[in-house]
C-alpha atoms as a PDB file:
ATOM      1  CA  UNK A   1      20.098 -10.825  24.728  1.00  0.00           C
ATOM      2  CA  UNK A   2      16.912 -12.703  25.260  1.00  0.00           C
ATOM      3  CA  UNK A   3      13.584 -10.907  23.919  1.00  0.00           C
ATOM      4  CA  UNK A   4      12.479 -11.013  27.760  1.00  0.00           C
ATOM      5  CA  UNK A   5      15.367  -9.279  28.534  1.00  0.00           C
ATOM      6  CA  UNK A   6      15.082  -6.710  26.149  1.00  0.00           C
ATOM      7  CA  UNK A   7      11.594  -6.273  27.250  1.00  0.00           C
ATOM      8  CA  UNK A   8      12.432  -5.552  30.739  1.00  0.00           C
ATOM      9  CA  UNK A   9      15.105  -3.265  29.640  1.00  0.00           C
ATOM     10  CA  UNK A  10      12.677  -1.370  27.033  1.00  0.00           C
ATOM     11  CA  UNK A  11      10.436  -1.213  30.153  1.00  0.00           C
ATOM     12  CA  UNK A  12      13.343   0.834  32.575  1.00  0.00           C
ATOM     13  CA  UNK A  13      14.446   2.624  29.948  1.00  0.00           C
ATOM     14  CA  UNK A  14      10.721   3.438  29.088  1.00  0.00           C
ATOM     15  CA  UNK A  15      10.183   5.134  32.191  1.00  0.00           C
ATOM     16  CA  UNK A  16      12.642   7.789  32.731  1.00  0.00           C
ATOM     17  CA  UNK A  17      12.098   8.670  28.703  1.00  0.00           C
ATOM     18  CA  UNK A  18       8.154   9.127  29.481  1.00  0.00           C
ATOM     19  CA  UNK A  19       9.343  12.195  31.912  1.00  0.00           C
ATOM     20  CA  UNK A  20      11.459  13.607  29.614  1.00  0.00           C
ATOM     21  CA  UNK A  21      10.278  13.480  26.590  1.00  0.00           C
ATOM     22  CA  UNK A  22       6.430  13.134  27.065  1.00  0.00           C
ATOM     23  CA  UNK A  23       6.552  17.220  27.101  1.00  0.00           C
ATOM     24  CA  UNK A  24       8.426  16.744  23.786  1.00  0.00           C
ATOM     25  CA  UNK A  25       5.716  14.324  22.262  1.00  0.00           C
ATOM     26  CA  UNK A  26       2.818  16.509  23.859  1.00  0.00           C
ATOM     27  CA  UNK A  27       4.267  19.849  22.038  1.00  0.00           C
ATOM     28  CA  UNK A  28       4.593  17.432  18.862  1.00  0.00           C
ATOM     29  CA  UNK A  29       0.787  16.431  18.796  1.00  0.00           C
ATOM     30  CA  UNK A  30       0.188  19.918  19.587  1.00  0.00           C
ATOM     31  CA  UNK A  31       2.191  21.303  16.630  1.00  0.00           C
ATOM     32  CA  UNK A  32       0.495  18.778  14.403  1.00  0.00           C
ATOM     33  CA  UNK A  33      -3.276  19.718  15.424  1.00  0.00           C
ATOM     34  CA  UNK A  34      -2.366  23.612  14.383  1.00  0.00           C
ATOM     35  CA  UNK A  35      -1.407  22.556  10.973  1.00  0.00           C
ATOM     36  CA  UNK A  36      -4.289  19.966  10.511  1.00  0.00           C
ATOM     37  CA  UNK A  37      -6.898  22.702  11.691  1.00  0.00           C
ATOM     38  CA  UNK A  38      -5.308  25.775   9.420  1.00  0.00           C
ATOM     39  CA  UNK A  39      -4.937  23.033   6.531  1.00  0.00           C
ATOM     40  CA  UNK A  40      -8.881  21.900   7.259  1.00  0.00           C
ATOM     41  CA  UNK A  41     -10.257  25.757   7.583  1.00  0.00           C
ATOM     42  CA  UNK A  42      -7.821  26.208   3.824  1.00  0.00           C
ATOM     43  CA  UNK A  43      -9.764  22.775   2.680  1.00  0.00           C
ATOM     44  CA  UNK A  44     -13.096  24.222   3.260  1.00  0.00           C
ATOM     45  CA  UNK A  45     -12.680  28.068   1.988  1.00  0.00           C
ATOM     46  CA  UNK A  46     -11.565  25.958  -1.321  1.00  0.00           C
ATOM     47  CA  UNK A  47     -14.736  23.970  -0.940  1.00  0.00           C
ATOM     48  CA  UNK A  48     -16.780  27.188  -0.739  1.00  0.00           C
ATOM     49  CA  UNK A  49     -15.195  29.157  -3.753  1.00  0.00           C
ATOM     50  CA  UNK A  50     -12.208  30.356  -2.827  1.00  0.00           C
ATOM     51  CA  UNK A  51      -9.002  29.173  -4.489  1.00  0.00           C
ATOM     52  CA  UNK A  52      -6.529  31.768  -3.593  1.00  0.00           C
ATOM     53  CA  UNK A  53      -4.634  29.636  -0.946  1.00  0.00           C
ATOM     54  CA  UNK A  54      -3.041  26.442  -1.034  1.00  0.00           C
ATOM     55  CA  UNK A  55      -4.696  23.835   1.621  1.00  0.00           C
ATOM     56  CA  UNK A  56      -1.305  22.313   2.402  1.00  0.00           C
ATOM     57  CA  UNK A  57       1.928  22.668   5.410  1.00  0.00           C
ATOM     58  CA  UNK A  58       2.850  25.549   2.802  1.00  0.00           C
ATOM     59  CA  UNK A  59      -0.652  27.297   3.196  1.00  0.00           C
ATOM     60  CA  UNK A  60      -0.852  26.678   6.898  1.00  0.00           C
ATOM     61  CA  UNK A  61       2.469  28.336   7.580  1.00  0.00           C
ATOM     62  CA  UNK A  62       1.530  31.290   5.421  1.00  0.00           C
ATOM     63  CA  UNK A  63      -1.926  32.009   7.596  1.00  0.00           C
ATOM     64  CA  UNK A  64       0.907  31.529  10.661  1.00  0.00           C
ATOM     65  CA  UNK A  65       3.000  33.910   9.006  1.00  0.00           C
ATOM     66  CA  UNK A  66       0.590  36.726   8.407  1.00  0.00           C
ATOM     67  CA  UNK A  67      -0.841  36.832  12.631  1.00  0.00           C
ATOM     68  CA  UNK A  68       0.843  39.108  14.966  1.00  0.00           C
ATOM     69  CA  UNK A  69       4.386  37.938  15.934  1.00  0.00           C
ATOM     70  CA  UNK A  70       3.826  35.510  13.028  1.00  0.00           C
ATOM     71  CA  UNK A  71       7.485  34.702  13.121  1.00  0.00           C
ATOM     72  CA  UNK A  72       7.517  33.745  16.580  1.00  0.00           C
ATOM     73  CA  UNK A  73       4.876  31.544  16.381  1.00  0.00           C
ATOM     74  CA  UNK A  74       6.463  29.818  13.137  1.00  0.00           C
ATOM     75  CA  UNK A  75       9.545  28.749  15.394  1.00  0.00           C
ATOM     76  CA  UNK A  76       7.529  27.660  18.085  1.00  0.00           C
ATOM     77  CA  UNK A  77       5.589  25.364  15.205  1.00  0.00           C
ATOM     78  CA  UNK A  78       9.034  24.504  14.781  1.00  0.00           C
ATOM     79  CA  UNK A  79      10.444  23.862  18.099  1.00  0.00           C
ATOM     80  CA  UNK A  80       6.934  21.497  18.719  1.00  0.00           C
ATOM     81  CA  UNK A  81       7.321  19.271  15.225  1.00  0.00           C
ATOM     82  CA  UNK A  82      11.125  19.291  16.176  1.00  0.00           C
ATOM     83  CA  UNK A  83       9.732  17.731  19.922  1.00  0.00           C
ATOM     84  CA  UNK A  84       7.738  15.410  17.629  1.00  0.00           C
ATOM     85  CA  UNK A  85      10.507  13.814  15.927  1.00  0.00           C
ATOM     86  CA  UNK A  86      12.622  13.651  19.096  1.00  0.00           C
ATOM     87  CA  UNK A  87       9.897  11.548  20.792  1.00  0.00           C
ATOM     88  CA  UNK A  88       9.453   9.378  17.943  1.00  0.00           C
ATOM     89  CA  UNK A  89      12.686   8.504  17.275  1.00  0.00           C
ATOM     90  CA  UNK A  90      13.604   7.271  21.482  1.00  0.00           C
ATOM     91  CA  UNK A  91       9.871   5.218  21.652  1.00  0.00           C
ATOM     92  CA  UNK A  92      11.949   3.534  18.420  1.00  0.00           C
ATOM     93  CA  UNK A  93      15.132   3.686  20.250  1.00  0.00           C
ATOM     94  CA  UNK A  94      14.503   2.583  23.730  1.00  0.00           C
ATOM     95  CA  UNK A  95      10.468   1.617  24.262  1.00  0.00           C
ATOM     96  CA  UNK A  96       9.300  -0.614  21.047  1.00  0.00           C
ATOM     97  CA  UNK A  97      10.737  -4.060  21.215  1.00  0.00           C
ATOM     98  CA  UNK A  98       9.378  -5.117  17.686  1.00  0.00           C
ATOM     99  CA  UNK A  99      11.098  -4.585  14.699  1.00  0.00           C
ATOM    100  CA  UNK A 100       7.854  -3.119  12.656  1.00  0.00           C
ATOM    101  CA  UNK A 101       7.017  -0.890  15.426  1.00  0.00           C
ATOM    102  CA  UNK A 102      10.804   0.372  15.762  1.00  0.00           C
ATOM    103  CA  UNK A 103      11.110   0.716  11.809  1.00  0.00           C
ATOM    104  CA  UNK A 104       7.547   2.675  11.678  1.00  0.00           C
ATOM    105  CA  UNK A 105       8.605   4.836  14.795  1.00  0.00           C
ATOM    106  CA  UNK A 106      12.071   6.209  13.211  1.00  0.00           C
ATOM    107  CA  UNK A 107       9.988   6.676   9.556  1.00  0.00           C
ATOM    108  CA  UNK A 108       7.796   8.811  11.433  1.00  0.00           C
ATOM    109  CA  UNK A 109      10.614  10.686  13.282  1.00  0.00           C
ATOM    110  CA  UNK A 110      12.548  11.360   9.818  1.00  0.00           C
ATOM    111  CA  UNK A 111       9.430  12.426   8.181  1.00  0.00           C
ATOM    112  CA  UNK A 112       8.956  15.364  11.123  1.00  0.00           C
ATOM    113  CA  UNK A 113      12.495  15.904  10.855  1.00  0.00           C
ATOM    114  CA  UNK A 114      12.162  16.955   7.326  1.00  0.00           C
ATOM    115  CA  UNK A 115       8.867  18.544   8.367  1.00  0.00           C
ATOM    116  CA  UNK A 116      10.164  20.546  10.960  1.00  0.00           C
ATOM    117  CA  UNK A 117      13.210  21.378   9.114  1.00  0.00           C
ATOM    118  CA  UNK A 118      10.874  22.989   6.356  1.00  0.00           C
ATOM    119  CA  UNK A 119       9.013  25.232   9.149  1.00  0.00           C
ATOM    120  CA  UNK A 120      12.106  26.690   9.912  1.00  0.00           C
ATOM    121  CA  UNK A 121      13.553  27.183   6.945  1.00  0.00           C
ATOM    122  CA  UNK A 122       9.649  28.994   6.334  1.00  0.00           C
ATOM    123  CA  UNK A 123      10.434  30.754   9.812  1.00  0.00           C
ATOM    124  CA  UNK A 124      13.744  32.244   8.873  1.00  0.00           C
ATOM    125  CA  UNK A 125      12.797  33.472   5.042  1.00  0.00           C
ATOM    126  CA  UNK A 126      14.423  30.779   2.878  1.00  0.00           C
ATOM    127  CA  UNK A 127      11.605  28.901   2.622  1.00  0.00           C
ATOM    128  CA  UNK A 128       9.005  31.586   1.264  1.00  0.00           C
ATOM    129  CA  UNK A 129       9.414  30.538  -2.511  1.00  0.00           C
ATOM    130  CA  UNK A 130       8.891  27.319  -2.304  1.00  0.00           C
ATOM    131  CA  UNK A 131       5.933  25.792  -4.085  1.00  0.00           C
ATOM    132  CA  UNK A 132       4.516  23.852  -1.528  1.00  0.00           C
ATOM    133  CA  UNK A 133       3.439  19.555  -1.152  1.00  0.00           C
ATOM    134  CA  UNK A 134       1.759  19.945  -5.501  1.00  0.00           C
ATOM    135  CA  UNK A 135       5.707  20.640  -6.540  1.00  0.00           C
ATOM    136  CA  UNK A 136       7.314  18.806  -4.109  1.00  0.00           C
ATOM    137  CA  UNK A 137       5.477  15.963  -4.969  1.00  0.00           C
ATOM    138  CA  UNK A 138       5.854  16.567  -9.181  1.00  0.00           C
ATOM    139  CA  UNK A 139      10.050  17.428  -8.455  1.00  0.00           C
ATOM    140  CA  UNK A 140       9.933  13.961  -6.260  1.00  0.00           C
ATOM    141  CA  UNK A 141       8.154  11.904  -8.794  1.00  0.00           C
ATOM    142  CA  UNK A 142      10.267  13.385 -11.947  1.00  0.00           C
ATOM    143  CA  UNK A 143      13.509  13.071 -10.312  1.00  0.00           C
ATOM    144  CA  UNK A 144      12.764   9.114  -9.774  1.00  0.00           C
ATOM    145  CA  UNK A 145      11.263   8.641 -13.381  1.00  0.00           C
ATOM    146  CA  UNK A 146      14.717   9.567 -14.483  1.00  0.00           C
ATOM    147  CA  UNK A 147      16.344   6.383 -12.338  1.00  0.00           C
ATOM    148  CA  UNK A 148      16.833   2.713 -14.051  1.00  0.00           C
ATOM    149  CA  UNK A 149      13.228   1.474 -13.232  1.00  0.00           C
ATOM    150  CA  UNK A 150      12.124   4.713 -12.355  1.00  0.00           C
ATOM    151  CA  UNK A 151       8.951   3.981 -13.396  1.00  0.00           C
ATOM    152  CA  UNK A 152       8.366   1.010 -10.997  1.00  0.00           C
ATOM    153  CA  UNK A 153       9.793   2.450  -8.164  1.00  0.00           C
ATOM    154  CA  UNK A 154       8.030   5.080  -8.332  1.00  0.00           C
ATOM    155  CA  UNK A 155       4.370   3.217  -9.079  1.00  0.00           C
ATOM    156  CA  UNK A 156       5.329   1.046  -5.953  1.00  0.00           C
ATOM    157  CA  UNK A 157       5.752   4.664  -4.001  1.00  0.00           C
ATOM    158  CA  UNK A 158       2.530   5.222  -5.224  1.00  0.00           C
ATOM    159  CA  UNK A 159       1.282   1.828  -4.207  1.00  0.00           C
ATOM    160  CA  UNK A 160       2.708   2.333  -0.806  1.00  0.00           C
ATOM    161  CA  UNK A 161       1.077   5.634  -0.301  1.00  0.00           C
ATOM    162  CA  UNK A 162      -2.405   4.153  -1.263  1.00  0.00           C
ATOM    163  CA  UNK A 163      -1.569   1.056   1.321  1.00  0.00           C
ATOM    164  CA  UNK A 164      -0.810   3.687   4.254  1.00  0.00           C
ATOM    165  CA  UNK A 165      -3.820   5.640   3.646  1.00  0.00           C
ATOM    166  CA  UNK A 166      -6.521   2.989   3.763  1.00  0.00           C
ATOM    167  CA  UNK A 167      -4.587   1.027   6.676  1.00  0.00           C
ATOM    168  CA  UNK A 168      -4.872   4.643   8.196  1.00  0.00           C
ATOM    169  CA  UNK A 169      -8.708   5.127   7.845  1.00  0.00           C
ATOM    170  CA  UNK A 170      -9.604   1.506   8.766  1.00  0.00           C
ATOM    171  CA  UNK A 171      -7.360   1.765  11.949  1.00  0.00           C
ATOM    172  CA  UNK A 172      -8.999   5.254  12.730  1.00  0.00           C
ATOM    173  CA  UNK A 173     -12.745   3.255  11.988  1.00  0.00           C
ATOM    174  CA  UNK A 174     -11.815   0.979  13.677  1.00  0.00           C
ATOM    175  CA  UNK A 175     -10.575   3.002  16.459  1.00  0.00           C
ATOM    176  CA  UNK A 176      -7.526   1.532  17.822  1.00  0.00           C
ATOM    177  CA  UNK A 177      -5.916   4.863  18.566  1.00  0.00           C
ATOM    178  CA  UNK A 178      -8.348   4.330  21.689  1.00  0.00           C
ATOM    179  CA  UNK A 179      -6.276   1.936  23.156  1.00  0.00           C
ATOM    180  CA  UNK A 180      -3.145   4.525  23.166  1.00  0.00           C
ATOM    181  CA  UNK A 181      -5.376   6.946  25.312  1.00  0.00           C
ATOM    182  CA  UNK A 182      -5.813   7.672  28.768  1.00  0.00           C
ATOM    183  CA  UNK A 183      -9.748   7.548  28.208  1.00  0.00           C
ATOM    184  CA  UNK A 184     -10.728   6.643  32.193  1.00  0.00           C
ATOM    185  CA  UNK A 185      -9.427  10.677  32.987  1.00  0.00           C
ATOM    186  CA  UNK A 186     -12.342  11.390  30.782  1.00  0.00           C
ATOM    187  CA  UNK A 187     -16.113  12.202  30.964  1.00  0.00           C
ATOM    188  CA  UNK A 188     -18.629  10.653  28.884  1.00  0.00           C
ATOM    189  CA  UNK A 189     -19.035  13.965  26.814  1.00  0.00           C
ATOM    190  CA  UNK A 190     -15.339  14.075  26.418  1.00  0.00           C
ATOM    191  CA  UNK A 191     -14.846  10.502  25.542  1.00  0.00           C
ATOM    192  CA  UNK A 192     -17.103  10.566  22.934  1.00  0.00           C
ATOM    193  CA  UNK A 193     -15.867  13.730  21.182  1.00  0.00           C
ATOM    194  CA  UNK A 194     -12.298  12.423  21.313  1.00  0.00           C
ATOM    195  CA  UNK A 195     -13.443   8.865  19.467  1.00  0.00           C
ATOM    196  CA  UNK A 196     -15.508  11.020  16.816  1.00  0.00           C
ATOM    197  CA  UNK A 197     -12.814  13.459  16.185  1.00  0.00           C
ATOM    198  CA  UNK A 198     -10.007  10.376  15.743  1.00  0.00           C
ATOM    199  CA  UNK A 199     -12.541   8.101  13.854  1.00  0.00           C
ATOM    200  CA  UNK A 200     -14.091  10.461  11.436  1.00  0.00           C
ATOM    201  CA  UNK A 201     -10.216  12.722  11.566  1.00  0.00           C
ATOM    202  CA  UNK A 202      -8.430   9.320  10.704  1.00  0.00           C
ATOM    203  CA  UNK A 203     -10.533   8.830   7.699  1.00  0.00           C
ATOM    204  CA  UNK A 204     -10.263  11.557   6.347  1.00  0.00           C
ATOM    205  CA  UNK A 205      -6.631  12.097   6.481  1.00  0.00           C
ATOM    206  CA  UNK A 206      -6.228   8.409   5.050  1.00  0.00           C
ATOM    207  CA  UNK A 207      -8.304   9.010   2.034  1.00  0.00           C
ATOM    208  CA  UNK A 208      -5.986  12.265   1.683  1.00  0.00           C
ATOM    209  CA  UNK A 209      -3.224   9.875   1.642  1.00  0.00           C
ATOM    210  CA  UNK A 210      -4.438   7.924  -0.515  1.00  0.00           C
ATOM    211  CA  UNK A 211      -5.342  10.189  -3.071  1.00  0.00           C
ATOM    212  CA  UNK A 212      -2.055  11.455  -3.409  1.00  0.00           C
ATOM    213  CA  UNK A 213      -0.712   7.776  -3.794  1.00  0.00           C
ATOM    214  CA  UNK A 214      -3.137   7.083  -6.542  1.00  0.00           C
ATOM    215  CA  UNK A 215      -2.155  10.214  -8.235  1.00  0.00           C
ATOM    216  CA  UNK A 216       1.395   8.864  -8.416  1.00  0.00           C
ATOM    217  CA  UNK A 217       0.920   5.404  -9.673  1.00  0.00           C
ATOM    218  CA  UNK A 218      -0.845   7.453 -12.235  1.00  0.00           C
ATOM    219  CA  UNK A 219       1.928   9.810 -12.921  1.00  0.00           C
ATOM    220  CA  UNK A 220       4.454   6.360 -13.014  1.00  0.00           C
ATOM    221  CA  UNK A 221       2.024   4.284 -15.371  1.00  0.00           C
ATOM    222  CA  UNK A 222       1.849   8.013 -18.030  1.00  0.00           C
ATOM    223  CA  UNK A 223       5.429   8.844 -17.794  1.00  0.00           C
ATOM    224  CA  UNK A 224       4.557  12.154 -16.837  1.00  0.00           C
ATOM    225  CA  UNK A 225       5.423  13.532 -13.480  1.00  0.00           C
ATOM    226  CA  UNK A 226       3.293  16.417 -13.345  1.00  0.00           C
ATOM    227  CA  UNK A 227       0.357  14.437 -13.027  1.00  0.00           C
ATOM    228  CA  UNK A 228       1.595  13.649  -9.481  1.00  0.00           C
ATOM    229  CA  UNK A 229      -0.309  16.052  -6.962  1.00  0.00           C
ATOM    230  CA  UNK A 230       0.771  17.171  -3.105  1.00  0.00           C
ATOM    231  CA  UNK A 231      -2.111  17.888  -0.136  1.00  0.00           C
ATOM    232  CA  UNK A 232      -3.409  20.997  -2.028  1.00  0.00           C
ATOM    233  CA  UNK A 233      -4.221  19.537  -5.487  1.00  0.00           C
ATOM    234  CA  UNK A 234      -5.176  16.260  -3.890  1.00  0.00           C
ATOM    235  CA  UNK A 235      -8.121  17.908  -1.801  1.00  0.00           C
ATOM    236  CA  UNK A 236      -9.146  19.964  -5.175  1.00  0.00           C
ATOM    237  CA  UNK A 237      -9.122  16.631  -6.814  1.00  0.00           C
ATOM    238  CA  UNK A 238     -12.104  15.317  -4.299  1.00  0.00           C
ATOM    239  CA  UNK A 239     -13.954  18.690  -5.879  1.00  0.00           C
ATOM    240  CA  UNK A 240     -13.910  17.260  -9.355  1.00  0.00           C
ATOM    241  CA  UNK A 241     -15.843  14.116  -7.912  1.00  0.00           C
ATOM    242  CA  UNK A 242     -19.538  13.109  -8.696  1.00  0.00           C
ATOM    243  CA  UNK A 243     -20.506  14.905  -5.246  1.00  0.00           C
ATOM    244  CA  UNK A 244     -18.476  17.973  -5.947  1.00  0.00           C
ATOM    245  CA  UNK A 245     -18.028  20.474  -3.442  1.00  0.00           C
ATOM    246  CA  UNK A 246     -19.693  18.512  -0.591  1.00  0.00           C
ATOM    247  CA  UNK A 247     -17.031  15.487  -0.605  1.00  0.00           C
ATOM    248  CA  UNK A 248     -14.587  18.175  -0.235  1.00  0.00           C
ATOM    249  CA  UNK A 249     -16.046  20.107   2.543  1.00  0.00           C
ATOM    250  CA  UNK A 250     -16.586  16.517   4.095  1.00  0.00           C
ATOM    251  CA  UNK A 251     -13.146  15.489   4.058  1.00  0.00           C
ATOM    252  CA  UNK A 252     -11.748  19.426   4.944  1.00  0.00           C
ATOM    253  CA  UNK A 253     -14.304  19.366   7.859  1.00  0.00           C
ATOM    254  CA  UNK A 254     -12.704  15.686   8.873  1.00  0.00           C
ATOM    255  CA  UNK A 255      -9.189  17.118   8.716  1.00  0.00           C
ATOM    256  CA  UNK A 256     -10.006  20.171  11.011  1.00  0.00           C
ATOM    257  CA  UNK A 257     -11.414  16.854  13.158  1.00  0.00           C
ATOM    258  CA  UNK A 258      -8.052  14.989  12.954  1.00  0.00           C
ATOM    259  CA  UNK A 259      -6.467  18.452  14.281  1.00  0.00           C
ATOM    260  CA  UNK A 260      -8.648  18.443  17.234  1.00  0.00           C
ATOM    261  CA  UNK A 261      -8.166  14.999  17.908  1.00  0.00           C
ATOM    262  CA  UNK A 262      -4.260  15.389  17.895  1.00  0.00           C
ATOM    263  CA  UNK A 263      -4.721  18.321  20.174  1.00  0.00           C
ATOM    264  CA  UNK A 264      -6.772  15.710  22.735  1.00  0.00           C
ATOM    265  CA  UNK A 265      -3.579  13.478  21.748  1.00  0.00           C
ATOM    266  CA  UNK A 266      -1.351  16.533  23.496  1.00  0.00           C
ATOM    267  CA  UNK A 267      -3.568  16.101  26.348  1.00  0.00           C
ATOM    268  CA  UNK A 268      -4.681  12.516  26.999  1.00  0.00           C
ATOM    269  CA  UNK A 269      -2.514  10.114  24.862  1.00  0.00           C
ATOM    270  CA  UNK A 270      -0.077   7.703  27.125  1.00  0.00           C
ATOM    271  CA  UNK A 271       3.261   8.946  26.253  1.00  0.00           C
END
């Protein structure tokens, strides 16, 4: 088939998908706003003195957890992260006719597969003990250590982690997510919050990113896998840095932004 071909069939195929599963990707956005807000608010009670709760998925769920009808809100976390990965994985399938785009699109629907599949697991009780992104991320890193050239595979995780996170901030700098919004159905005021929120949001979440990816090449180059850290020990890391406290709040205040601007995504975003 020729690549105009394709294209035109991408296109049909396109169109019945954005009726049926733009309510999918809009309850996915949605879904990933809540947990970058409750994650942000958890970033900046750290910020001001209070350790007691992890600023990670884990920590988010467990604020979810303790509302009223906690439960039910879990599995409707659940059911939006699960439309999430659904909508990912058919733009991959039948919209993106470039091989990047399609490879990045199914990543992204396996990784809120998995992250889905841990909200309900948190929703139905078997995922209560679990010690959240910090031993997830130490488990992850020792189990690879312990392959044949554990050590390099797991630096060039590292490496790839870092990569993702600056490409992530300078896109969100940048701002190329404006080009994927429907930013002529907004006013001026609107418009303007919504390129904040994704600039300033974007940054912040790549720097996260890339925290954590440093903090495995480390844990590759030492041999020692609990110097690997998740979300929660990443953001604590930013703490220990020359401006303290503040870089922390900074980056917690630009996650809540990141939340808000995937909540606009629910709302305005071409799906």
């Amino acid at each position: 088939m020729s690549t105009h071909a394709f294209g035109r069939n991408a296109g049909r195929a396109a169109r019945p998908l954005r009726e049926v599963m733009g309510p999918a990707g809009r309850a996915g956005f949605t879904a990933r706003g809540i947990l970058y807000l409750l994650v942000g608010f958890l970033a900046v009670r750290i910020a001001m003195g209070d350790s007691g709760n992890k600023a990670d998925r884990q920590g988010a769920l467990r604020q979810i957890a303790a509302q009223p009808f906690g439960t039910a809100l879990l599995w409707l976390l659940a059911a939006g992260l699960a439309g999430m990965a659904l909508w990912r994985a058919a733009t991959g399938l039948l919209v993106d006719d470039k091989a990047g785009k399609r490879a990045a699109d199914f990543g992204r629907a396996v990784f809120y597969g998995l992250v889905c599949w841990g909200t309900a697991a948190y929703a139905a009780g078997s995922g209560s003990s679990s010690g959240g992104s910090d031993q997830e991320s130490k488990d992850w890193t020792a189990t690879v250590l312990k392959l044949p050239g554990g050590r390099w595979l797991a630096a060039a995780a590292g490496l790839g982690l870092c990569v993702a996170g600056t490409v992530i901030a300078v896109r969100a700098l940048r701002r190329t997510f404006l080009k994927k919004m429907e930013t002529a159905r907004m006013g001026p005021r609107v418009r303007k919050a919504v390129t904040v929120s994704g600039a300033v949001g974007g940054a912040a979440r790549g720097a996260v990113y890339a925290g954590a990816g440093a903090f495995v090449v480390i844990a590759a180059i030492r041999f020692q896998p609990h110097q690997a850290k998740g979300m929660d020990e990443t953001l604590r890391a930013f703490a220990h840095a020359p401006a303290g406290p503040w870089l922390l709040g900074a980056v917690a205040v630009g996650l809540m932004l990141f939340g808000l601007f995937s909540l606009a995504s629910a709302r305005w975003r071409r799906l």
